[in-house]
N, C-alpha and C. Protein backbone atom coordinates (compact mmCIF):
# COMPACT_ATOMS: atom_id res chain seq x y z
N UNK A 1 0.84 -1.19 0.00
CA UNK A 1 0.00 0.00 0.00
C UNK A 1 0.88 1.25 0.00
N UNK A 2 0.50 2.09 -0.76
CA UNK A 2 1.54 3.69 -0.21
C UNK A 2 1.24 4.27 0.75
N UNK A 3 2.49 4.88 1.03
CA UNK A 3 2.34 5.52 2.27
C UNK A 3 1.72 7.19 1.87
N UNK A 4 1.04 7.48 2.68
CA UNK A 4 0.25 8.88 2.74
C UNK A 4 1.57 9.54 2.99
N UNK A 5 1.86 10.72 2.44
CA UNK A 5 2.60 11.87 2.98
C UNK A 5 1.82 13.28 2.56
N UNK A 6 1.81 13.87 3.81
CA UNK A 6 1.22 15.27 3.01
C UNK A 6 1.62 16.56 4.05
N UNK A 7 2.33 16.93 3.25
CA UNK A 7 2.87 18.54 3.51
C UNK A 7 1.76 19.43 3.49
N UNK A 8 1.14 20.15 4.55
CA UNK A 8 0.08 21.19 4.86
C UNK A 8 0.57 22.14 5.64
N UNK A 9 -0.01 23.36 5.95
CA UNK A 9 -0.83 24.52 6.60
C UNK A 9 -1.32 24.50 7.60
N UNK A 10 -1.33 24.40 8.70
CA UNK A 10 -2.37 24.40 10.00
C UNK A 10 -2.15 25.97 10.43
N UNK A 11 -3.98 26.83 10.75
CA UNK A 11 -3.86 27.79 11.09
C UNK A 11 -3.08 27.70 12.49
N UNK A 12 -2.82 28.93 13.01
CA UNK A 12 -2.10 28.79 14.38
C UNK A 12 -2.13 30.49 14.64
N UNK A 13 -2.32 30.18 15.79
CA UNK A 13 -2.39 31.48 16.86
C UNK A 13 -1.76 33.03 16.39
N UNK A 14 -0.26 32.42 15.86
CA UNK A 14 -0.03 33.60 15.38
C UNK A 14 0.28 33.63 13.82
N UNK A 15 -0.40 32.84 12.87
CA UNK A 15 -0.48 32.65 11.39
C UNK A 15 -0.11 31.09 11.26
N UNK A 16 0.00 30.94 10.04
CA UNK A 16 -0.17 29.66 9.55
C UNK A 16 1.07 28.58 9.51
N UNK A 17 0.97 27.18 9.89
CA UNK A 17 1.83 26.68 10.21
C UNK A 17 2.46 25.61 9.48
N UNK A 18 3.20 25.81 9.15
CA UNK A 18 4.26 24.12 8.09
C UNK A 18 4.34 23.00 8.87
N UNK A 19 3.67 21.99 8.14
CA UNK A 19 3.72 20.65 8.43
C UNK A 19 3.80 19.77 7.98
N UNK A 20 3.76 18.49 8.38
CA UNK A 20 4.30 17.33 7.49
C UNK A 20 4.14 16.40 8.41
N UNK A 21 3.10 15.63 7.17
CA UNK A 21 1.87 14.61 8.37
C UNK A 21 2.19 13.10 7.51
N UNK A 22 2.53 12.30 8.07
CA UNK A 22 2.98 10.92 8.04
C UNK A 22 2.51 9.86 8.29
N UNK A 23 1.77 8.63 7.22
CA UNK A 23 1.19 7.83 7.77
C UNK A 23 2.71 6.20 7.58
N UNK A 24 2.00 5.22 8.96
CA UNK A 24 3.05 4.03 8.52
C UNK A 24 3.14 3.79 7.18
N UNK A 25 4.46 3.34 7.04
CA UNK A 25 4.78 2.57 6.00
C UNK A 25 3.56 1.32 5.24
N UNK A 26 3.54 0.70 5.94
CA UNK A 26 2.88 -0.98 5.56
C UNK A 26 1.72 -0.97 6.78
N UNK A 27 0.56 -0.09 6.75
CA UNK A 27 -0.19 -0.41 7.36
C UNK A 27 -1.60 0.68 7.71
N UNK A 28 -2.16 0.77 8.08
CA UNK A 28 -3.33 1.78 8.20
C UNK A 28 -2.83 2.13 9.76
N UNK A 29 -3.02 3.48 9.82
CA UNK A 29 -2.38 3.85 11.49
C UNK A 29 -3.29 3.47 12.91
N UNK A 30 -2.59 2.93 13.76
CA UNK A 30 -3.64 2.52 15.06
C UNK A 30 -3.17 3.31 15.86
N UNK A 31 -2.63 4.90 15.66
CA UNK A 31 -2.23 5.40 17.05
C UNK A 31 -1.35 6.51 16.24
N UNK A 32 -1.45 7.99 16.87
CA UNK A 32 -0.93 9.16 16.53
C UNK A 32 -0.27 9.49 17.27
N UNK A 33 0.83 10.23 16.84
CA UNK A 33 1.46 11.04 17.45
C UNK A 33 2.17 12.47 16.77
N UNK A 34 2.20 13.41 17.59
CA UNK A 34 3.30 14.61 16.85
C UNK A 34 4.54 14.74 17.75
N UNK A 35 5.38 15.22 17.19
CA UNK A 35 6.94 15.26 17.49
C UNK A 35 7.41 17.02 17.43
N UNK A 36 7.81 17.35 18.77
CA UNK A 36 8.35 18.80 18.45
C UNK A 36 9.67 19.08 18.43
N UNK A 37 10.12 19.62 17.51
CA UNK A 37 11.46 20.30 16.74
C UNK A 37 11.87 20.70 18.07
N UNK A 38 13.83 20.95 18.28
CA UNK A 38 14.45 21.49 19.03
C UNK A 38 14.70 22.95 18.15
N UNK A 39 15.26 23.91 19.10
CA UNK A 39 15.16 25.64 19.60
C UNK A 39 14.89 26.57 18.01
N UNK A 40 14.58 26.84 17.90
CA UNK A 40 13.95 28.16 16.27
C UNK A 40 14.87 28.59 16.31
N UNK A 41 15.63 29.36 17.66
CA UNK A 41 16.75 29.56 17.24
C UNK A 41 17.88 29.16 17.03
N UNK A 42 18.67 28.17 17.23
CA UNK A 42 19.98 27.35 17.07
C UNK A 42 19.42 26.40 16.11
N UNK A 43 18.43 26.59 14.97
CA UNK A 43 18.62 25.68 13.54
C UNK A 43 17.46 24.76 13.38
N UNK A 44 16.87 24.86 15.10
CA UNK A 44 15.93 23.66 14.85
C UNK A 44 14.79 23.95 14.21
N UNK A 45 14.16 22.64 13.23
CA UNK A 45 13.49 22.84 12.51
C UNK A 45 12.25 21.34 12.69
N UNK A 46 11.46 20.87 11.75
CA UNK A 46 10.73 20.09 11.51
C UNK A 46 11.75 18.75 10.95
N UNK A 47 12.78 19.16 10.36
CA UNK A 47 13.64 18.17 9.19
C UNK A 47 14.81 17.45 10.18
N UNK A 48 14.96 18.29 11.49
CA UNK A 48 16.06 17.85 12.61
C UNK A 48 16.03 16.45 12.50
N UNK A 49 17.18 15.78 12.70
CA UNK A 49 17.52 14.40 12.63
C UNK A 49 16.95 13.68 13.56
N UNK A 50 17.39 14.26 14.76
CA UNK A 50 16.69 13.44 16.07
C UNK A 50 15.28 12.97 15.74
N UNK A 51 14.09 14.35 15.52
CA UNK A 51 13.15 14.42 15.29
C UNK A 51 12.46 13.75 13.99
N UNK A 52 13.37 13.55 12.78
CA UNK A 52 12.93 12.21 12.17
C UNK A 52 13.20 11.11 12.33
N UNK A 53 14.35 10.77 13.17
CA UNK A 53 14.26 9.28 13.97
C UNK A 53 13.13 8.93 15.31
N UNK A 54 12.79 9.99 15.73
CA UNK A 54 11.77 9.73 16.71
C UNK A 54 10.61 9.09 15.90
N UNK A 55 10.30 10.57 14.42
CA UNK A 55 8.83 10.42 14.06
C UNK A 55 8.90 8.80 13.36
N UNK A 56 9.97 8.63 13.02
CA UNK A 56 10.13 7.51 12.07
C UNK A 56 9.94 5.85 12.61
N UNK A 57 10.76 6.11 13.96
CA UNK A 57 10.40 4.73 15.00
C UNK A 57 9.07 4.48 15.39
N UNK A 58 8.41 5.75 15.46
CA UNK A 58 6.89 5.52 15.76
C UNK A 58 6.20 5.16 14.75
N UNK A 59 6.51 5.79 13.49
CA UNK A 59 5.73 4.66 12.59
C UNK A 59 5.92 3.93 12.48
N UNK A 60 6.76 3.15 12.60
CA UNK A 60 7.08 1.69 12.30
C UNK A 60 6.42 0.98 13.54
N UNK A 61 6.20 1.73 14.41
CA UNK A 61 5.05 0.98 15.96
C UNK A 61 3.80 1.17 15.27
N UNK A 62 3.14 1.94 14.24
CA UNK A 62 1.97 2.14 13.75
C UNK A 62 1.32 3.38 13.68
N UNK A 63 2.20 4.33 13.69
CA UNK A 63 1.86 6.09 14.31
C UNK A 63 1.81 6.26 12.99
N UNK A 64 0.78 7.13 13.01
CA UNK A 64 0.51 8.39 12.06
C UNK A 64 1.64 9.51 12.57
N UNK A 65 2.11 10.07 12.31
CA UNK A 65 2.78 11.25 13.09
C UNK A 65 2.90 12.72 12.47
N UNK A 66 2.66 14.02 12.80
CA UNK A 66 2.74 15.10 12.08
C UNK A 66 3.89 15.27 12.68
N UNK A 67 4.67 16.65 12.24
CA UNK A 67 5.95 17.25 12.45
C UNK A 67 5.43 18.26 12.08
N UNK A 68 5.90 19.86 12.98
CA UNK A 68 5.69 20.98 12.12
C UNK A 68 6.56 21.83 12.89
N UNK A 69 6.88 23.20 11.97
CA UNK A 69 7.50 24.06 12.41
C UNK A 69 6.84 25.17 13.64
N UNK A 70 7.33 25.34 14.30
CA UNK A 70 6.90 26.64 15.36
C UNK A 70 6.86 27.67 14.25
N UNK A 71 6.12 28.83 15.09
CA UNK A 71 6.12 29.75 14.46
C UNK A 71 7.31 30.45 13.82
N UNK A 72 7.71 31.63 12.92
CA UNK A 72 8.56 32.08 12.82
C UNK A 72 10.10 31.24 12.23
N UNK A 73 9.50 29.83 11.98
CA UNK A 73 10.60 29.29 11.52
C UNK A 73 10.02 28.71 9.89
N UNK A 74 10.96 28.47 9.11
CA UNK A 74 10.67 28.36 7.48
C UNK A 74 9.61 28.72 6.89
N UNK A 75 8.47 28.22 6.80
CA UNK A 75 7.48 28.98 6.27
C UNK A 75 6.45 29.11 7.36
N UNK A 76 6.67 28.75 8.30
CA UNK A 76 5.55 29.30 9.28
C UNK A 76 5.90 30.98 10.06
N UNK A 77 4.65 31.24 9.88
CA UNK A 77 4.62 32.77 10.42
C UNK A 77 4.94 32.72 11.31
N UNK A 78 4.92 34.07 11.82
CA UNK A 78 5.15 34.21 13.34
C UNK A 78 6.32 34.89 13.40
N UNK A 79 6.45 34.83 15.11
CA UNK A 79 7.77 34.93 15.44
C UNK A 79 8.21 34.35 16.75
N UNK A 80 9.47 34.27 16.88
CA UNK A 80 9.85 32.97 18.01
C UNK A 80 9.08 33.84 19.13
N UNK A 81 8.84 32.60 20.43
CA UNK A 81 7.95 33.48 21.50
C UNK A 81 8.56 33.24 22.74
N UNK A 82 9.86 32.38 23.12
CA UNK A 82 10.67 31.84 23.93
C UNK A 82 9.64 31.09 24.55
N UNK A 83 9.05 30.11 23.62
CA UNK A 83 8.59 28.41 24.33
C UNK A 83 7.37 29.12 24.94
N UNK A 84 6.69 29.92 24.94
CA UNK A 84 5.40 30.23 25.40
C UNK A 84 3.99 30.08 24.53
N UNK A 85 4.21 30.79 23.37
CA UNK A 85 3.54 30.93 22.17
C UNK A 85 4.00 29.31 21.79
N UNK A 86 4.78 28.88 21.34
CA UNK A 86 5.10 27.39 21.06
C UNK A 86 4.49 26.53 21.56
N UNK A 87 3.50 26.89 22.20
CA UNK A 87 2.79 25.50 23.01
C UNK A 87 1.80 25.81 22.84
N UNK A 88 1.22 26.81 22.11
CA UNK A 88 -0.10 27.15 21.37
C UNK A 88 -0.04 26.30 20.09
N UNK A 89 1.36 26.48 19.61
CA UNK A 89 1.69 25.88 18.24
C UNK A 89 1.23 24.74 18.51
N UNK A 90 1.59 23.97 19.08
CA UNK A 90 1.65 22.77 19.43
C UNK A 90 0.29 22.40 19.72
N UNK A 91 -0.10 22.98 20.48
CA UNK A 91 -2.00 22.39 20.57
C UNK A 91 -2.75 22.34 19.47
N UNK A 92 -2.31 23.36 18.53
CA UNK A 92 -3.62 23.29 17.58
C UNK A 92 -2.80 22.52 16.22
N UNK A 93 -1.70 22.00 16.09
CA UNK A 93 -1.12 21.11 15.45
C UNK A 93 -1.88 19.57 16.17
N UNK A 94 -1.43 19.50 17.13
CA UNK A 94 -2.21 18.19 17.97
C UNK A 94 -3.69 17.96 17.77
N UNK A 95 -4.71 19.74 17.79
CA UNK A 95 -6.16 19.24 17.91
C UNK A 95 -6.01 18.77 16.09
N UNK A 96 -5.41 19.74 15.51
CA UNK A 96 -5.86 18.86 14.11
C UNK A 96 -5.49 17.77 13.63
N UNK A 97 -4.60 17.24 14.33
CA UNK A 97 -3.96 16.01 13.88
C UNK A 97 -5.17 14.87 14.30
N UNK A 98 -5.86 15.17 15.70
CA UNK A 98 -6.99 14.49 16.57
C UNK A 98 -8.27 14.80 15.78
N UNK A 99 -8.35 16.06 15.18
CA UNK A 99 -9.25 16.17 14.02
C UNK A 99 -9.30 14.98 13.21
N UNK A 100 -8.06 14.89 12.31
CA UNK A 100 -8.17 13.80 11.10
C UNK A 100 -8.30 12.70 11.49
N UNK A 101 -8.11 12.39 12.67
CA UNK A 101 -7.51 10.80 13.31
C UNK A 101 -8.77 10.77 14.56
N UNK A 102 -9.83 10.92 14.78
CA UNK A 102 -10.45 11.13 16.06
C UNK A 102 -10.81 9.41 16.67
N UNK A 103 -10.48 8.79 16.08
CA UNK A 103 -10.23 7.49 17.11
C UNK A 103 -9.55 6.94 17.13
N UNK A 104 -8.16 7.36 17.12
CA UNK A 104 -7.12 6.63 17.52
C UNK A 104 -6.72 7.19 18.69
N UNK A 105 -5.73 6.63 19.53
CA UNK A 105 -5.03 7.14 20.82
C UNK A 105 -4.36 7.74 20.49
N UNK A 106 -3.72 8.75 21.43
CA UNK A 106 -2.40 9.84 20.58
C UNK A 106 -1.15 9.60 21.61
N UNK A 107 -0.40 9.84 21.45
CA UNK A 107 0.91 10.73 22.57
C UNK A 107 1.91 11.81 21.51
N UNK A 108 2.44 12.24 22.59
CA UNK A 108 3.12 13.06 22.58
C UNK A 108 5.04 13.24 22.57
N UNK A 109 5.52 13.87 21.67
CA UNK A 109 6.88 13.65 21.69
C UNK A 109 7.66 14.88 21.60
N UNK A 110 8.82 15.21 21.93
CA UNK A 110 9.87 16.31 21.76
C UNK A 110 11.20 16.48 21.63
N UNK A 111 12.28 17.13 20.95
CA UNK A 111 13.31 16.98 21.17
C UNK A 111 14.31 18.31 21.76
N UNK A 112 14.75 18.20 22.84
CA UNK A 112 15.42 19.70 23.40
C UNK A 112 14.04 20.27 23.90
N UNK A 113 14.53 21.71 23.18
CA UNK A 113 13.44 22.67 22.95
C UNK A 113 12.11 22.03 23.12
N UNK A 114 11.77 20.88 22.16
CA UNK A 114 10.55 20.77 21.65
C UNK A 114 10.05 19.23 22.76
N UNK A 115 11.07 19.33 23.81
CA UNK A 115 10.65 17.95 24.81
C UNK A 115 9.21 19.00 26.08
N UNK A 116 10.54 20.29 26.05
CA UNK A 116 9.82 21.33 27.17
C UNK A 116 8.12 21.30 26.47
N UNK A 117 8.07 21.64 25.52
CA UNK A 117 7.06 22.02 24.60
C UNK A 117 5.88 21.32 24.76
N UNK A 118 6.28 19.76 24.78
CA UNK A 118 5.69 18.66 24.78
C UNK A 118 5.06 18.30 26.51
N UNK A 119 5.78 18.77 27.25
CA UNK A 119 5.81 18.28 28.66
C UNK A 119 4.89 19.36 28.76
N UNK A 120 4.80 20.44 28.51
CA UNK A 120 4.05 21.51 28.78
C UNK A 120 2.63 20.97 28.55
N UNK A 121 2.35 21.02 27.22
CA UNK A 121 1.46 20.48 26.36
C UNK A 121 0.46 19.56 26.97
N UNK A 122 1.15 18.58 27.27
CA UNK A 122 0.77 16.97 28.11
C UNK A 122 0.08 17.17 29.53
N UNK A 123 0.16 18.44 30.50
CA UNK A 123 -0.01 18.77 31.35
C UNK A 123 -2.03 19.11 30.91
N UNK A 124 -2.34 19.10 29.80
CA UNK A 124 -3.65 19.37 29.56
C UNK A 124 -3.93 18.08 28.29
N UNK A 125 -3.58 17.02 28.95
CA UNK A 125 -4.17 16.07 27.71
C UNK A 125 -4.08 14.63 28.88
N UNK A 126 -4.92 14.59 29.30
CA UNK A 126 -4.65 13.38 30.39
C UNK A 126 -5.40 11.80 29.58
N UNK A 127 -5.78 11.83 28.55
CA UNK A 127 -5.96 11.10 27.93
C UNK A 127 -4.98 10.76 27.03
N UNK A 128 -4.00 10.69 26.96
CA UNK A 128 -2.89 10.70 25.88
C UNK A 128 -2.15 9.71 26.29
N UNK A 129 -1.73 8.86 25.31
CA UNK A 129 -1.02 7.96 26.01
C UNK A 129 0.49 7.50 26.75
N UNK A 130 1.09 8.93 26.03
CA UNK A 130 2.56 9.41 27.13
C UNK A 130 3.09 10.18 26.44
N UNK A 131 4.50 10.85 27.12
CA UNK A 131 4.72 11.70 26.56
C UNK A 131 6.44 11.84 26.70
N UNK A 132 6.66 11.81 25.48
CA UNK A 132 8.72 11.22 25.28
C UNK A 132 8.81 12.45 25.30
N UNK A 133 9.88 12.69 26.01
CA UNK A 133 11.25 13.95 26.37
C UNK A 133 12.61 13.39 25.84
N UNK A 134 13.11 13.89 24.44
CA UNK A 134 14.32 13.13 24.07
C UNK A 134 15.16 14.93 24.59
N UNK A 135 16.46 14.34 24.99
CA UNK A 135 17.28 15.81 25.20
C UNK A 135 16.77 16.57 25.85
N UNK A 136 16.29 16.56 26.93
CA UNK A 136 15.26 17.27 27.88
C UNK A 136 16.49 18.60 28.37
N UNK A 137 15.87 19.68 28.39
CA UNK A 137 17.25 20.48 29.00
C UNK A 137 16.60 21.33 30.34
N UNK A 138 17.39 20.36 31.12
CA UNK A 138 16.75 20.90 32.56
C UNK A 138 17.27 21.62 32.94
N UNK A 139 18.43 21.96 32.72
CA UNK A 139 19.76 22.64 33.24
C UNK A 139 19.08 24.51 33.15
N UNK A 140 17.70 24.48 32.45
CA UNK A 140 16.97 25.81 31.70
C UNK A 140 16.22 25.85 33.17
N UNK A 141 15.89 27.44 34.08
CA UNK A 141 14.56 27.35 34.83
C UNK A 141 13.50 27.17 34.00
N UNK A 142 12.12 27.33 35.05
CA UNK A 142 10.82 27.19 34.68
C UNK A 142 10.57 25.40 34.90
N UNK A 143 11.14 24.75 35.97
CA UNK A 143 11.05 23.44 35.93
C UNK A 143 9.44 23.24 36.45
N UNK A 144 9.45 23.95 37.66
CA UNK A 144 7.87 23.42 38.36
C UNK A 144 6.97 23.94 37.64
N UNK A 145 7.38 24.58 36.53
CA UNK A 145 5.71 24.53 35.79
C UNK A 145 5.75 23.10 34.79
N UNK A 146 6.60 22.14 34.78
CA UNK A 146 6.44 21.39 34.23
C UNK A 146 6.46 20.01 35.24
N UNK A 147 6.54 20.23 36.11
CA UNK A 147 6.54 18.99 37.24
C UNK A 147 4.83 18.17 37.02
N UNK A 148 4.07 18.72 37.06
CA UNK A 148 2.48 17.83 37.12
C UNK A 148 2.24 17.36 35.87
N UNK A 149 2.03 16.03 35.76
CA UNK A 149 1.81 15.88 34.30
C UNK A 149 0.76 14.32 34.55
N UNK A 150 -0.58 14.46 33.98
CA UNK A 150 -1.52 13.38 34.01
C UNK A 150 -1.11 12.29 33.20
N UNK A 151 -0.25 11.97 32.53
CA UNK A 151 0.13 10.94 31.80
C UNK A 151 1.74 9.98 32.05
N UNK A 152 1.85 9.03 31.54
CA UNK A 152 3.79 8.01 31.94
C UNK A 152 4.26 9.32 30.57
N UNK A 153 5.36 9.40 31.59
CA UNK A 153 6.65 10.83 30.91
C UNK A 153 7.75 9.75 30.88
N UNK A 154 8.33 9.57 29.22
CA UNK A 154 9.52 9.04 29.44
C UNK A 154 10.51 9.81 28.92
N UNK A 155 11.72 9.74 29.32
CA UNK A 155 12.91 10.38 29.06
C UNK A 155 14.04 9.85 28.43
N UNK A 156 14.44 10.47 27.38
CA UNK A 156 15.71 9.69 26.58
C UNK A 156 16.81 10.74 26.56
N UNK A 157 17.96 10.28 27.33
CA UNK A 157 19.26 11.00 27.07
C UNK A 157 20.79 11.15 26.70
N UNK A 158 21.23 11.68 25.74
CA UNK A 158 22.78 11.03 25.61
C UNK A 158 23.77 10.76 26.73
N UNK A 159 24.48 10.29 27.17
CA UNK A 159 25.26 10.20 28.28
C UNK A 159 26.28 11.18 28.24
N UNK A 160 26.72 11.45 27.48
CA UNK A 160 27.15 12.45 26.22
C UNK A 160 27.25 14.01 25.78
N UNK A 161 25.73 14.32 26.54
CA UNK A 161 25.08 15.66 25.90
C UNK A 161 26.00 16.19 26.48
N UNK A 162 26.31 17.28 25.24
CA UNK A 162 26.95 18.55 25.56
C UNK A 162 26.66 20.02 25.59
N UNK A 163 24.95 19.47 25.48
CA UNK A 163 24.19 20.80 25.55
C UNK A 163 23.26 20.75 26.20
N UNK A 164 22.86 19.71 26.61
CA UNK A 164 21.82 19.40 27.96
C UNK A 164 22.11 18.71 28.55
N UNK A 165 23.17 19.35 29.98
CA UNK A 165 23.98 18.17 30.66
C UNK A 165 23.12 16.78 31.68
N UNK A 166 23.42 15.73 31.55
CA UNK A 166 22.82 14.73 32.02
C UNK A 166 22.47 14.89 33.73
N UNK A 167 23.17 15.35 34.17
CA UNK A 167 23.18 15.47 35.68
C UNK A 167 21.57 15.93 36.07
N UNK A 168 21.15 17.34 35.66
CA UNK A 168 20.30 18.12 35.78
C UNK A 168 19.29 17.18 35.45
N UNK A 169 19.20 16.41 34.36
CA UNK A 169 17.88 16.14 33.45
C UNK A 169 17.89 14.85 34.06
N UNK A 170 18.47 13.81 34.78
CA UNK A 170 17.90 12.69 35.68
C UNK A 170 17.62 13.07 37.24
N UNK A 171 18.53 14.56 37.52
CA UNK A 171 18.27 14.62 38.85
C UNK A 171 16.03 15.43 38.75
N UNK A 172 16.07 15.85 37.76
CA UNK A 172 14.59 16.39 37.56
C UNK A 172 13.89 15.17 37.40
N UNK A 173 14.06 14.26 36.61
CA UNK A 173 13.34 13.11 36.58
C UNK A 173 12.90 12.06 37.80
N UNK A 174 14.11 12.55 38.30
CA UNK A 174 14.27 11.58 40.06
C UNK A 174 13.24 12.45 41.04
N UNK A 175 13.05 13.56 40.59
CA UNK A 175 12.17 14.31 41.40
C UNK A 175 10.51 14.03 41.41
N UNK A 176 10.11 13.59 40.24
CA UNK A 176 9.26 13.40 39.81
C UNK A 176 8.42 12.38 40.43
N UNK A 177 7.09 12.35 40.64
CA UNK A 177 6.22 11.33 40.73
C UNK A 177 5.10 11.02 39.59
N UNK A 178 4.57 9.93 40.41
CA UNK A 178 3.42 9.27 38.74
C UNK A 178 4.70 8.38 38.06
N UNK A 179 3.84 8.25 37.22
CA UNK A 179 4.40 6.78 36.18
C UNK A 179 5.60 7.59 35.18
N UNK A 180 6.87 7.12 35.35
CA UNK A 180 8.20 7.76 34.85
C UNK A 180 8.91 6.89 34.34
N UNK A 181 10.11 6.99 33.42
CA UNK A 181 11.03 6.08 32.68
C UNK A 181 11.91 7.09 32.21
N UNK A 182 13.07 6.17 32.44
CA UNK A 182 14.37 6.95 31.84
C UNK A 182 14.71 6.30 31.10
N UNK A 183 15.92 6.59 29.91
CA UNK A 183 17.00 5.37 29.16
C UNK A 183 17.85 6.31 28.74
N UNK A 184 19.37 5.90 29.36
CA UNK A 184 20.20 6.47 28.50
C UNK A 184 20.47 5.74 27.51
N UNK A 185 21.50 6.57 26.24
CA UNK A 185 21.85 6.17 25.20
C UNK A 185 23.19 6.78 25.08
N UNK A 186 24.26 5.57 25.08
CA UNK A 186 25.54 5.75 25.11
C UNK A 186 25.96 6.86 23.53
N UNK A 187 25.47 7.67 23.33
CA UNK A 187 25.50 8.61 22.04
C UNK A 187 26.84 9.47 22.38
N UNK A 188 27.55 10.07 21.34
CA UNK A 188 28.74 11.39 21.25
C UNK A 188 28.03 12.48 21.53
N UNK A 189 26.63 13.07 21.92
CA UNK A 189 26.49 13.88 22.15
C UNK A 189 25.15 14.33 21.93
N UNK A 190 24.72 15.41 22.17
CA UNK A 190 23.16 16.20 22.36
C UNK A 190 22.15 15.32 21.48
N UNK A 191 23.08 15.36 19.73
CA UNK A 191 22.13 15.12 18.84
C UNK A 191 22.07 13.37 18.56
N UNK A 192 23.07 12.51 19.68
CA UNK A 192 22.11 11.29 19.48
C UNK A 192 23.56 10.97 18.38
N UNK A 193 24.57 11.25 18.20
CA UNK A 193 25.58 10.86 16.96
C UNK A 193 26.00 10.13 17.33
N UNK A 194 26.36 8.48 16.23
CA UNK A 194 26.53 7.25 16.16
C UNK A 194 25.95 6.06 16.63
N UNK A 195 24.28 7.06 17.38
CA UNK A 195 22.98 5.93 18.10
C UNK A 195 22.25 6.06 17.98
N UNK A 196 21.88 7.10 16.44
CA UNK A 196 20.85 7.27 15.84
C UNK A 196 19.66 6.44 16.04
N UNK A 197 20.32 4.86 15.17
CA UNK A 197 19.74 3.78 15.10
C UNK A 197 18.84 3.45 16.09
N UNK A 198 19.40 3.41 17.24
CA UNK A 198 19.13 3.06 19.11
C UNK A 198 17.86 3.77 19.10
N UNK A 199 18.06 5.29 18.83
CA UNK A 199 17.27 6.13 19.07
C UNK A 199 15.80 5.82 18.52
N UNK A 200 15.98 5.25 17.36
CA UNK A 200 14.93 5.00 16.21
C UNK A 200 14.36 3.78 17.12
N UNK A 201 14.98 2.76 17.40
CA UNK A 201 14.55 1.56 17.22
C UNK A 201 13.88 1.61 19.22
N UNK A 202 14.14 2.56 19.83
CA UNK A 202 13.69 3.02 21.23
C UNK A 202 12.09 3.56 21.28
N UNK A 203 12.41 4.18 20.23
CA UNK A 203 11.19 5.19 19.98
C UNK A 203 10.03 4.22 19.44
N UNK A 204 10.50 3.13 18.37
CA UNK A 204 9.41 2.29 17.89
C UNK A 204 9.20 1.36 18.87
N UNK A 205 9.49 0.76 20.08
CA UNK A 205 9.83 0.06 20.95
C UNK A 205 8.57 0.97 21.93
N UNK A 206 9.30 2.16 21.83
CA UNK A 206 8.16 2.62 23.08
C UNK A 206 6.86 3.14 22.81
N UNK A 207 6.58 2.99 21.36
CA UNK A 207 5.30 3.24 20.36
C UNK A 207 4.74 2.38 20.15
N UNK A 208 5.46 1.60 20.58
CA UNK A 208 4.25 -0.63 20.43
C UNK A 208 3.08 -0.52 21.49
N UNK A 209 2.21 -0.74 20.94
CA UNK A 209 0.91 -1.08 21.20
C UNK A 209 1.43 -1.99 22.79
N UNK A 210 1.64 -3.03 22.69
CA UNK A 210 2.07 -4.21 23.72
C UNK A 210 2.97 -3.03 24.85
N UNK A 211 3.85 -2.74 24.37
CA UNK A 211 4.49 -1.60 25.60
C UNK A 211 3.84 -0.56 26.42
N UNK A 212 2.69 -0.31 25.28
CA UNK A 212 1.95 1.01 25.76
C UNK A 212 0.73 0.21 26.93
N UNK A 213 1.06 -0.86 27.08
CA UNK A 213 -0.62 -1.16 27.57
C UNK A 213 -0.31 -1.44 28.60
């Protein structure tokens, strides 16, 4: 069967938003998810590597998955809002994705930048079925507005990172209550280099139906 790909538009709060909506490979989708880009400003985009090994492992678990840009980055309007406005982005990317898809289960995913985004996000979706933090950068304030979260938060980190040091981002996780998971990944650094693979094959691992239940 082919796979659906379709590059769209989603209105958004502060103009219109670039996206890129993904169905599995070899299968009709039993479960959605969207994936948020690391920082608008240091490069991150929708096309980030991390962020197509995330979206990519999940389809292969059976995800539909969108990807889109925050505001103010490639063709989406706007302008950066330092992660505030970005989580507007993010909702109404999610309600439409729950639009096209309204009976499947969803979760939630992020990378860096776009883990905060996600954790934020998740704090108003208690029906969702979890919510991945890859590169979480705790080492940033504004932690206790992200401490309550109704859904299992898992966390993926390089051992490695050299831009979101590990210390910070398990000692926040250790803080945490409710249903939690960590995994490191012996990676060279922030972006996951030479465990790409790991990364991919983690993400489809933690997108299985059987794992999720």
């Amino acid at each position: 069967m082919a796979r659906r790909i379709e590059s769209l538009f989603i209105p958004g709060p502060a103009g219109r938003l670039e996206a890129l909506l993904e169905e599995p490979e070899d299968r009709d989708p039993i479960q959605a998810a969207i994936v948020c880009h690391p920082h608008p400003l240091f490069g991150g985009t929708l096309h980030n590597k991390v962020v197509h090994r995330l979206a990519r492992g999940m389809r292969r678990a059976g995800a539909v998955v969108l990807r889109f840009n925050f505001r103010g980055v490639n063709l989406s309007e706007g302008e950066h809002d330092k992660g505030v406005g970005e989580v507007d982005d993010a909702r109404v990317c999610l309600d439409e994705l729950r639009r096209r898809y309204p009976a499947l289960p969803y979760s939630l995913a992020g990378f860096s930048f776009g883990s905060r985004v996600a954790l934020k996000l998740a704090q108003d979706h208690p029906h969702a079925t979890q919510v991945i933090a890859a590169g979480f950068p705790a080492h940033i304030g504004g932690l206790d507005a992200l401490r309550e979260c109704p859904i299992p938060r898992v966390f993926i980190h390089s051992t490695k990172d050299d831009t979101c040091p590990p210390e910070p981002a398990h000692a926040f996780y250790e803080s945490l209550t409710g249903e939690k998971h960590f995994y490191w990944i012996e990676a060279q650094d922030h972006f996951f280099a030479g465990k790409l693979e790991e990364l991919e094959a983690l993400a489809e691992d933690l997108a299985t139906p059987s794992t999720l239940a």
